[in-house]
N, C-alpha and C. Protein backbone atom coordinates (compact mmCIF):
# COMPACT_ATOMS: atom_id res chain seq x y z
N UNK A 1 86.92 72.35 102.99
CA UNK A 1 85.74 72.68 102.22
C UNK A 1 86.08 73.87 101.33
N UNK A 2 86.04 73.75 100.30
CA UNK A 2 86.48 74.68 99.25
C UNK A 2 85.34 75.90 99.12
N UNK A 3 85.83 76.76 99.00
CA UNK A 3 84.62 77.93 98.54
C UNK A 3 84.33 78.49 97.12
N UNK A 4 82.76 78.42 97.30
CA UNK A 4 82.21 78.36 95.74
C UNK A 4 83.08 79.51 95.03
N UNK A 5 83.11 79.84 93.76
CA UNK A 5 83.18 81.00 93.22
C UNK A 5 82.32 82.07 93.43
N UNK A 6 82.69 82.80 93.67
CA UNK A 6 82.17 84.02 93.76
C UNK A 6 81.64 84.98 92.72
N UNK A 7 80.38 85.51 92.84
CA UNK A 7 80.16 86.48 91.38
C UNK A 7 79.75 87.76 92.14
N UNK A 8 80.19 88.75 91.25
CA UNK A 8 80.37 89.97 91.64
C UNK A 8 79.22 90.35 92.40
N UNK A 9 78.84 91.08 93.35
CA UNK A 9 77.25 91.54 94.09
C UNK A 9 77.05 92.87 93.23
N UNK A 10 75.66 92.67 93.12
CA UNK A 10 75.48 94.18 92.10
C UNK A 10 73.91 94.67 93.14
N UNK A 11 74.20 96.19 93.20
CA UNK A 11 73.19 96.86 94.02
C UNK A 11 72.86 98.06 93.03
N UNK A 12 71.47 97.73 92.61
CA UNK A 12 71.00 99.10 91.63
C UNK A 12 71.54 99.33 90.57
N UNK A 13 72.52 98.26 90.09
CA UNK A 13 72.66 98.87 88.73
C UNK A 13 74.63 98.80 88.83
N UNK A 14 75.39 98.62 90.23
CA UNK A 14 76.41 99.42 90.77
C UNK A 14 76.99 97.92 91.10
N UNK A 15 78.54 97.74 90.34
CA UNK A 15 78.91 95.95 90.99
C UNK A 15 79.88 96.95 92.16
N UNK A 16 79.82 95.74 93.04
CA UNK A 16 80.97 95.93 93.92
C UNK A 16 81.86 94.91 94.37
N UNK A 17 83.22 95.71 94.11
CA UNK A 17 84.46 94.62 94.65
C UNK A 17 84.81 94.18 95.83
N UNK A 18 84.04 92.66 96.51
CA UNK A 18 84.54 92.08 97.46
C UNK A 18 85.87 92.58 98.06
N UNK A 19 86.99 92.32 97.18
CA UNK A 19 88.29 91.87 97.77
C UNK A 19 88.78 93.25 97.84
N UNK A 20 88.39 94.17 97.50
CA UNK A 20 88.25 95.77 97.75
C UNK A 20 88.11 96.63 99.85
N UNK A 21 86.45 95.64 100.33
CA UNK A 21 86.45 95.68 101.15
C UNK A 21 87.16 96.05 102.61
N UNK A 22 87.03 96.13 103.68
CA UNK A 22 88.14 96.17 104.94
C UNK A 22 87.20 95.12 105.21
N UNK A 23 88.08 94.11 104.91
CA UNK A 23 87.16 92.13 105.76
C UNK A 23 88.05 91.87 105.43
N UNK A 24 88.22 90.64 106.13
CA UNK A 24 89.56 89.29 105.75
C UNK A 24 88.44 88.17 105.82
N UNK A 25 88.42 87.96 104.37
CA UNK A 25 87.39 86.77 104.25
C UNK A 25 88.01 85.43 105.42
N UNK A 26 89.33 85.30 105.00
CA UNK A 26 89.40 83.95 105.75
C UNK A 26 89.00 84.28 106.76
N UNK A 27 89.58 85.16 107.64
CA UNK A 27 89.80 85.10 109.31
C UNK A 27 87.85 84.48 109.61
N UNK A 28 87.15 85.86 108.63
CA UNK A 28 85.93 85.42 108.83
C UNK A 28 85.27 83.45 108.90
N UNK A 29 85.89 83.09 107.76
CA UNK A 29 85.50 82.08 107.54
C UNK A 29 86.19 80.69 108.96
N UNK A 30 87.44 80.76 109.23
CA UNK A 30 88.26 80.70 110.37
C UNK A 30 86.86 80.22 111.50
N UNK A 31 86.46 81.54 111.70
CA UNK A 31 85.75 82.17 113.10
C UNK A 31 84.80 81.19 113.29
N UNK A 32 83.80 81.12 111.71
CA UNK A 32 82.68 80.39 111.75
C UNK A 32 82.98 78.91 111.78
N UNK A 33 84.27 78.73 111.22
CA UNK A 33 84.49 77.05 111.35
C UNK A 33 84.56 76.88 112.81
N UNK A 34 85.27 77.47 113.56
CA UNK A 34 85.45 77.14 114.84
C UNK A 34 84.09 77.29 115.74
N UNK A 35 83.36 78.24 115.46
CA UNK A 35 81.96 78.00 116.29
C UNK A 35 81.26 76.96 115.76
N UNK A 36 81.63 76.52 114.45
CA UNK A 36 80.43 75.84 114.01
C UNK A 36 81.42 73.99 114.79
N UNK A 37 82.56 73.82 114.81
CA UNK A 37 83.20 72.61 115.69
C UNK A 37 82.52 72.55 117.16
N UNK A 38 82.65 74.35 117.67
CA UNK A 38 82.57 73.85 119.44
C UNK A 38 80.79 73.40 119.51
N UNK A 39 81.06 72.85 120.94
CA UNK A 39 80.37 71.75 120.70
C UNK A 39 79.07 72.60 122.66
N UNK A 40 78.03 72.41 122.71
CA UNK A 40 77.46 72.99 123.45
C UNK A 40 76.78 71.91 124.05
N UNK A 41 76.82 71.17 125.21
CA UNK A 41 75.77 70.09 125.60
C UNK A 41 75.54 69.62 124.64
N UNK A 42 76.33 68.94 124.03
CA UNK A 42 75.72 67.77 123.33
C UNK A 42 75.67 68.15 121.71
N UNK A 43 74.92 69.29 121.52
CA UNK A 43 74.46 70.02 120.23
C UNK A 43 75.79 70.60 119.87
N UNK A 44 75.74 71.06 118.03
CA UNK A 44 76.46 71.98 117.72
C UNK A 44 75.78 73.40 117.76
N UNK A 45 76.55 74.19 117.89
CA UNK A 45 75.56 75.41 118.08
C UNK A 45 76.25 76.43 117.09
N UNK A 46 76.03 77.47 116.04
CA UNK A 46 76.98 78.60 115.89
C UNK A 46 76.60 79.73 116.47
N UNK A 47 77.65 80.51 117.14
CA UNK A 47 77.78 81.49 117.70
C UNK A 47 78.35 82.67 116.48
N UNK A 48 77.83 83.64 116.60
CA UNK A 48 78.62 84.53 116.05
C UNK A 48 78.40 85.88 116.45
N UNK A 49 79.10 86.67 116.27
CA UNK A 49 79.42 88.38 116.84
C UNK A 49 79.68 88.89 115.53
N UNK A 50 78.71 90.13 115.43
CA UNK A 50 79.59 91.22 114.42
C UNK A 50 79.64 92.66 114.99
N UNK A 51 80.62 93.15 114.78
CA UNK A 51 81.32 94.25 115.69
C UNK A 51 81.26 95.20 114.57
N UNK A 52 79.68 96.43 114.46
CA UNK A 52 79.62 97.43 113.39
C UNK A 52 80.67 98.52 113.74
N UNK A 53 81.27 98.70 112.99
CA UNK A 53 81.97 100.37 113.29
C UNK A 53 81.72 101.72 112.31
N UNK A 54 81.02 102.63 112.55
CA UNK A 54 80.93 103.88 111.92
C UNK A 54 80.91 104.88 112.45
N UNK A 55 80.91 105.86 111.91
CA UNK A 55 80.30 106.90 112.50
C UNK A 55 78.99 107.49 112.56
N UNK A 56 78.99 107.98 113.33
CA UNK A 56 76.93 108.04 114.43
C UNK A 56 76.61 109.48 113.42
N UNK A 57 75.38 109.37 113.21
CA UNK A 57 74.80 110.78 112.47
C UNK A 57 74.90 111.77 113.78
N UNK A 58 75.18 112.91 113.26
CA UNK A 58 75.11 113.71 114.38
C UNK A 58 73.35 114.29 114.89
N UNK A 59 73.63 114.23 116.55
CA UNK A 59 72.27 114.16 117.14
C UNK A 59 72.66 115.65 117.33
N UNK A 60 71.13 116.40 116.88
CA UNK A 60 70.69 117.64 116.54
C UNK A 60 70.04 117.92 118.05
N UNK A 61 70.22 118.75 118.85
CA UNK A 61 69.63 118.69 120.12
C UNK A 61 68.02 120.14 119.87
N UNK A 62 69.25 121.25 119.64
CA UNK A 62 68.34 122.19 119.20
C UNK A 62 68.32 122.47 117.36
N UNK A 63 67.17 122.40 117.15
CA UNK A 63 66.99 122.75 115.22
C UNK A 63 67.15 124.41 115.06
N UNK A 64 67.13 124.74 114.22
CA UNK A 64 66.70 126.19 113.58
C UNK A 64 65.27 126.50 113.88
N UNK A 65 64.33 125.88 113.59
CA UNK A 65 62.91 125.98 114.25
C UNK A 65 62.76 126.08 115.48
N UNK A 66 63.61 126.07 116.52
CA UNK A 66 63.56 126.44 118.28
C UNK A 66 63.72 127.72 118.30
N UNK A 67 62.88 128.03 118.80
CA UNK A 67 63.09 129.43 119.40
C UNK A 67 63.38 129.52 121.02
N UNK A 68 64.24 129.66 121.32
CA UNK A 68 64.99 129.40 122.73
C UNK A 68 65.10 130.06 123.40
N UNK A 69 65.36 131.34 123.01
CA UNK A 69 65.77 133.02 123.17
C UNK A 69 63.85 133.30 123.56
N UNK A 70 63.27 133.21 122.73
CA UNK A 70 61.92 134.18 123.37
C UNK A 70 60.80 133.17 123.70
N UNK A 71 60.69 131.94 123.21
CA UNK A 71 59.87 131.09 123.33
C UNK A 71 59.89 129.87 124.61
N UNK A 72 58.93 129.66 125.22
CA UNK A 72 58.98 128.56 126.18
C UNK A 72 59.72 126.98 125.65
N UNK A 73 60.96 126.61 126.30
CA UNK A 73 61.38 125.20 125.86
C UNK A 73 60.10 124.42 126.07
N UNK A 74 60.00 123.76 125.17
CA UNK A 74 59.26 122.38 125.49
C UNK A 74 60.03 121.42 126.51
N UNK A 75 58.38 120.97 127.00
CA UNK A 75 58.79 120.19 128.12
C UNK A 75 59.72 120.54 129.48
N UNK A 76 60.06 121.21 129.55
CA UNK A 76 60.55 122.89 130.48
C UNK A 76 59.83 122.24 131.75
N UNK A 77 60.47 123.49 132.73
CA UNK A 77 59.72 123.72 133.95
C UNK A 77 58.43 124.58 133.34
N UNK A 78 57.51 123.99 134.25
CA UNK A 78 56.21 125.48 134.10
C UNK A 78 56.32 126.75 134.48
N UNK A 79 56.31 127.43 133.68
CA UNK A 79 56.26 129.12 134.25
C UNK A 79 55.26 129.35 135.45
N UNK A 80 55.37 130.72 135.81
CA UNK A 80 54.34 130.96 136.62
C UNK A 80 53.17 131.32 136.90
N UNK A 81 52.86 131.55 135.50
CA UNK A 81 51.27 131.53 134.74
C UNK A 81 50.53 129.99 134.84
N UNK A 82 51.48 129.02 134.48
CA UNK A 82 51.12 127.29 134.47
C UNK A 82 50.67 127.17 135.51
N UNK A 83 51.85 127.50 136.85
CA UNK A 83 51.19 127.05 138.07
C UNK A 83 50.08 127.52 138.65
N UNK A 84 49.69 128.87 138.55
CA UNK A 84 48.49 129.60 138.51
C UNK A 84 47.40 128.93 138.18
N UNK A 85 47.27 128.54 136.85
CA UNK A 85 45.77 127.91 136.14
C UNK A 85 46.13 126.51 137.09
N UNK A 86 47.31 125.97 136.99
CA UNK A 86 46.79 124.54 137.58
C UNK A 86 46.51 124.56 139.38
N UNK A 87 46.81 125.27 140.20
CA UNK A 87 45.94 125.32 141.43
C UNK A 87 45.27 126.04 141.45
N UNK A 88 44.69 127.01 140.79
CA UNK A 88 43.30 128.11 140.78
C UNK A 88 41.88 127.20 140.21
N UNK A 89 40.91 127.26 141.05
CA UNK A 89 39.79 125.91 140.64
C UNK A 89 38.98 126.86 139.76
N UNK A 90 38.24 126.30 138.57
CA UNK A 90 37.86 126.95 137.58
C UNK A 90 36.82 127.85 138.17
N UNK A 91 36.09 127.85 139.29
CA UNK A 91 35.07 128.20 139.66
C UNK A 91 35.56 130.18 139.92
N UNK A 92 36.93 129.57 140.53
CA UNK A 92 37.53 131.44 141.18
C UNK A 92 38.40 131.57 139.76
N UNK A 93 38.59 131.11 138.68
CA UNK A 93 39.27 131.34 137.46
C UNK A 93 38.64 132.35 135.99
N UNK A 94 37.44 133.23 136.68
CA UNK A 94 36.40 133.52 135.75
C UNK A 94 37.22 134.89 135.35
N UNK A 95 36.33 135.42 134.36
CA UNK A 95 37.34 136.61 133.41
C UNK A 95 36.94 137.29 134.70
N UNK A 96 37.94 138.89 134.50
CA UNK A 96 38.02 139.51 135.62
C UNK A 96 36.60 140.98 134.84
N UNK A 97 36.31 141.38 135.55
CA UNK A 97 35.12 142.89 135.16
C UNK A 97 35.90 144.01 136.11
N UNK A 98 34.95 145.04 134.81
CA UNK A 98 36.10 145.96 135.57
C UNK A 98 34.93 146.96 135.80
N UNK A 99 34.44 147.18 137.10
CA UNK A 99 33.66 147.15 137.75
C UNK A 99 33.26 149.00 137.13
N UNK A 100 34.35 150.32 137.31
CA UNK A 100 34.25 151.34 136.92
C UNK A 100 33.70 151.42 135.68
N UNK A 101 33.68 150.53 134.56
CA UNK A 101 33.19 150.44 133.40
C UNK A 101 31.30 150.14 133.61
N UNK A 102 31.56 149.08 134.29
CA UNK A 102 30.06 148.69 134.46
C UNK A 102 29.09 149.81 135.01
N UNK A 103 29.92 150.64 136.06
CA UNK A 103 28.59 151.89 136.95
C UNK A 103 28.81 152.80 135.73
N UNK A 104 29.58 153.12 134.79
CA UNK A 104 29.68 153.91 133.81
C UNK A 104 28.71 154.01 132.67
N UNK A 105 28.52 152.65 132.76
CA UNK A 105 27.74 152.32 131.64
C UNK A 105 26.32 152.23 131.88
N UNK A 106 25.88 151.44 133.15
CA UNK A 106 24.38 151.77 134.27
C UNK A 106 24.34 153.29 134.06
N UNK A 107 25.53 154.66 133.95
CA UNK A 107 24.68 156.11 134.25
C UNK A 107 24.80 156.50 133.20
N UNK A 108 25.31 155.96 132.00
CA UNK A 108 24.89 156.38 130.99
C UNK A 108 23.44 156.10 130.32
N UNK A 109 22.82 154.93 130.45
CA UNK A 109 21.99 154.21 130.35
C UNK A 109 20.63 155.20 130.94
N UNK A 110 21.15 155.56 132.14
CA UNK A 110 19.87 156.02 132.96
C UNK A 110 20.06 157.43 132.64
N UNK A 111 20.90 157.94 132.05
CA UNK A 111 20.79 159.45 131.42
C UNK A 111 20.26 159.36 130.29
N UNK A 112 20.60 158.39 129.62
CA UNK A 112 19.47 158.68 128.02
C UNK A 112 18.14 158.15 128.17
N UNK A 113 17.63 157.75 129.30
CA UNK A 113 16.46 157.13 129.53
C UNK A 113 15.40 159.07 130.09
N UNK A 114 16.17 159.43 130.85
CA UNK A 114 16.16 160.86 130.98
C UNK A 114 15.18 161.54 130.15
């Protein structure tokens, strides 16, 4: 089976040279004849594999925006403030008074009433 002619592939404006490539058209073509012969129960079936190779973008674990040094990691263990609010029941969780302020303020009250 002869193969058509080929016309150049153009992307955006940009041709590119096939035979330039790292492919071996035949081997490719080879591969697919032979899956497209073997024969599966009865049916023809094609099988095919493509095996990408590049290199991986590099995975960024910590950004410039982490603050690591003074700030809580996300998703972290909980500090010991966390565990606090989460077994303290809201009822015993109320702001704290500071009781010397309050009689301070009752005898001031009852001195300008004076």
């Amino acid at each position: 089976m002869p193969a058509p002619p080929r016309a150049p592939a153009t992307v955006a404006g940009t041709e590119i040279d096939v035979s330039k490539l790292p492919l071996n058209l035949n081997r490719v073509q080879r591969q697919l004849q032979a899956a497209i012969e073997r024969e599966d129960s009865g049916r023809s079936i094609l099988r095919y594999n493509v095996n990408v190779v590049a290199k991986a973008p590099p995975i960024q674990l910590i950004t410039p925006q982490d603050d690591v040094r003074y700030a809580p990691t996300p998703y972290g263990a909980p500090t010991h403030q966390d565990m606090i609010n989460h077994v303290t029941p809201k009822e015993f969780s109320s702001p704290v008074m500071d009781f010397n302020n309050l009689i301070r303020w009752i005898q001031s009250r009852a001195k300008s009433k004076d």
